[in-house]
C-alpha atoms as a PDB file:
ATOM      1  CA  UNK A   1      48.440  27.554 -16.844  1.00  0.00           C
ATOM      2  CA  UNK A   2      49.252  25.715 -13.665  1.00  0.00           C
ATOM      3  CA  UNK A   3      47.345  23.076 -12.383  1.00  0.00           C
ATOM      4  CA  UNK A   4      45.487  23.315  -8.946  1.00  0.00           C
ATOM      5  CA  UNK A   5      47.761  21.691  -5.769  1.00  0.00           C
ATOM      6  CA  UNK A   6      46.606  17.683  -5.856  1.00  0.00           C
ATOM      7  CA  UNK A   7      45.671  18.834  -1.844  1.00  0.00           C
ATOM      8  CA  UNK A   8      42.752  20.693  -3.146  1.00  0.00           C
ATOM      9  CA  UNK A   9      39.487  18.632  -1.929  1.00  0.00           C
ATOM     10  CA  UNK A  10      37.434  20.297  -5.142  1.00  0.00           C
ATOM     11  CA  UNK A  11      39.985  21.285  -7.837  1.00  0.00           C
ATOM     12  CA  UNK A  12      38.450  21.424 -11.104  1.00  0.00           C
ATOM     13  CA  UNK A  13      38.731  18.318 -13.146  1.00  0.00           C
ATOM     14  CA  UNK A  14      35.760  16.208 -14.928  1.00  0.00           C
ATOM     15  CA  UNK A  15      33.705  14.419 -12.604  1.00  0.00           C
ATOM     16  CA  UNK A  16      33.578  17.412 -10.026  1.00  0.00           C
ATOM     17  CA  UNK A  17      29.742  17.069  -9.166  1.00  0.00           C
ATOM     18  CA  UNK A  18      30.384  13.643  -8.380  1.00  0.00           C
ATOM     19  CA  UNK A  19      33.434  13.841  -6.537  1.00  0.00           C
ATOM     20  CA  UNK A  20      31.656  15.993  -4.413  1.00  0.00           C
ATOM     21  CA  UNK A  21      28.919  14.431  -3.366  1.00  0.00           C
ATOM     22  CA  UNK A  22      30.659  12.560  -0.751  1.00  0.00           C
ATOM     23  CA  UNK A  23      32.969  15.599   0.567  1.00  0.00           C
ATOM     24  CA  UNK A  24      30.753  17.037   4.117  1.00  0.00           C
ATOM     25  CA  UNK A  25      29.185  20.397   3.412  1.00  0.00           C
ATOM     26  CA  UNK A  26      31.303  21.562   6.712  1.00  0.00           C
ATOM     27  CA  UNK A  27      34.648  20.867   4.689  1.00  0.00           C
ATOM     28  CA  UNK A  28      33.241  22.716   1.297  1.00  0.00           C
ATOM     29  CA  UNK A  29      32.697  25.665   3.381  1.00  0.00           C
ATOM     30  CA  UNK A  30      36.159  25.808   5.265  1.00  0.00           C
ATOM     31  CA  UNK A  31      38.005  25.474   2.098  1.00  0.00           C
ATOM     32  CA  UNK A  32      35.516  27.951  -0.289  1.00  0.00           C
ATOM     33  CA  UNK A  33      33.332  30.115   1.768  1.00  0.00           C
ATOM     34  CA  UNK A  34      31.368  31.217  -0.630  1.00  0.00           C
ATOM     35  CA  UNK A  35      29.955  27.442  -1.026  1.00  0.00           C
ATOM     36  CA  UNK A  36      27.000  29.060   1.654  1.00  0.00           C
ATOM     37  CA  UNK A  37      25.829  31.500  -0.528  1.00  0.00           C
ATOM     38  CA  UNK A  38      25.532  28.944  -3.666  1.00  0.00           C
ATOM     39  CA  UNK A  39      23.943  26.791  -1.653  1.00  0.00           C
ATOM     40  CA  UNK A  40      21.437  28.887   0.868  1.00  0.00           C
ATOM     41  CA  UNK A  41      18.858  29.361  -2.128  1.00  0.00           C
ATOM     42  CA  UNK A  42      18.693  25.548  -2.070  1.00  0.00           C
ATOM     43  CA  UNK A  43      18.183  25.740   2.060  1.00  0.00           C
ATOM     44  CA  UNK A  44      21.437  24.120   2.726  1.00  0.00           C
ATOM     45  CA  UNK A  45      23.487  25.463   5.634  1.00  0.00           C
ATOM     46  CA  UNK A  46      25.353  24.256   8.125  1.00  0.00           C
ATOM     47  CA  UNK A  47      22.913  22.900  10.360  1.00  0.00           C
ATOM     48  CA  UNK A  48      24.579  19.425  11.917  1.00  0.00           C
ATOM     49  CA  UNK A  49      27.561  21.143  12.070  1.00  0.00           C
ATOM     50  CA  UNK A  50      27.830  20.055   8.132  1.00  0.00           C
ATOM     51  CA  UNK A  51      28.457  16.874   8.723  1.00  0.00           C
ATOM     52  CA  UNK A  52      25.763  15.532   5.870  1.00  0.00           C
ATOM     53  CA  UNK A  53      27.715  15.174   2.500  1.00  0.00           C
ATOM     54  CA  UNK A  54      26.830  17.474  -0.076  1.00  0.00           C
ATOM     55  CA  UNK A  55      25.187  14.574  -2.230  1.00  0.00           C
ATOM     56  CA  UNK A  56      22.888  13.371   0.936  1.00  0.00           C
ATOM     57  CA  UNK A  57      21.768  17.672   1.404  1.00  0.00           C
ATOM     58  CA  UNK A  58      21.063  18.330  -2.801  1.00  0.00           C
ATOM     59  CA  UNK A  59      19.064  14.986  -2.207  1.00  0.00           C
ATOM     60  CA  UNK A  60      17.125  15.933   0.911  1.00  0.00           C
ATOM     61  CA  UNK A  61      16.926  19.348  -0.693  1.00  0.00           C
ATOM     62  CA  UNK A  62      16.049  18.207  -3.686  1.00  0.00           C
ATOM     63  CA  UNK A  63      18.456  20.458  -5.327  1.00  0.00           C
ATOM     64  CA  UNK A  64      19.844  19.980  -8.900  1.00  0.00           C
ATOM     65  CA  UNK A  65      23.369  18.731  -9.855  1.00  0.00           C
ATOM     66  CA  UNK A  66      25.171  19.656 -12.969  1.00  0.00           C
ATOM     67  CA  UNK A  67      28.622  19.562 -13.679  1.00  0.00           C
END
């Protein structure tokens, strides 16, 4: 199995959540589109031009992290 390219802003690897939380929503979304749908429930979106980190949105959300 090869590993994902070290370029990849959210490869899987422990400590994902965490890694995360600092990465803008804007940037999530450009590299995995789908990132809106997981995260619409929650009312995140790209309002700011998702600029706000995904940690700083699941806060003011009040969303749940899990790894």
């Amino acid at each position: 199995m090869s590993r994902p390219p070290a370029t990849d802003p959210i490869a899987l690897r422990p400590g994902l959540v965490q890694e995360l939380t600092s990465v803008p929503i804007r940037e999530l979304t450009a590299a995995y589109p789908i990132t809106l749908a997981i995260l619409a429930p929650y009312g995140i979106d790209l309002c700011c031009g998702g600029a706000h980190p995904l940690g700083e949105a699941l806060d003011l959300h009040a969303a749940p992290r899990s790894d």
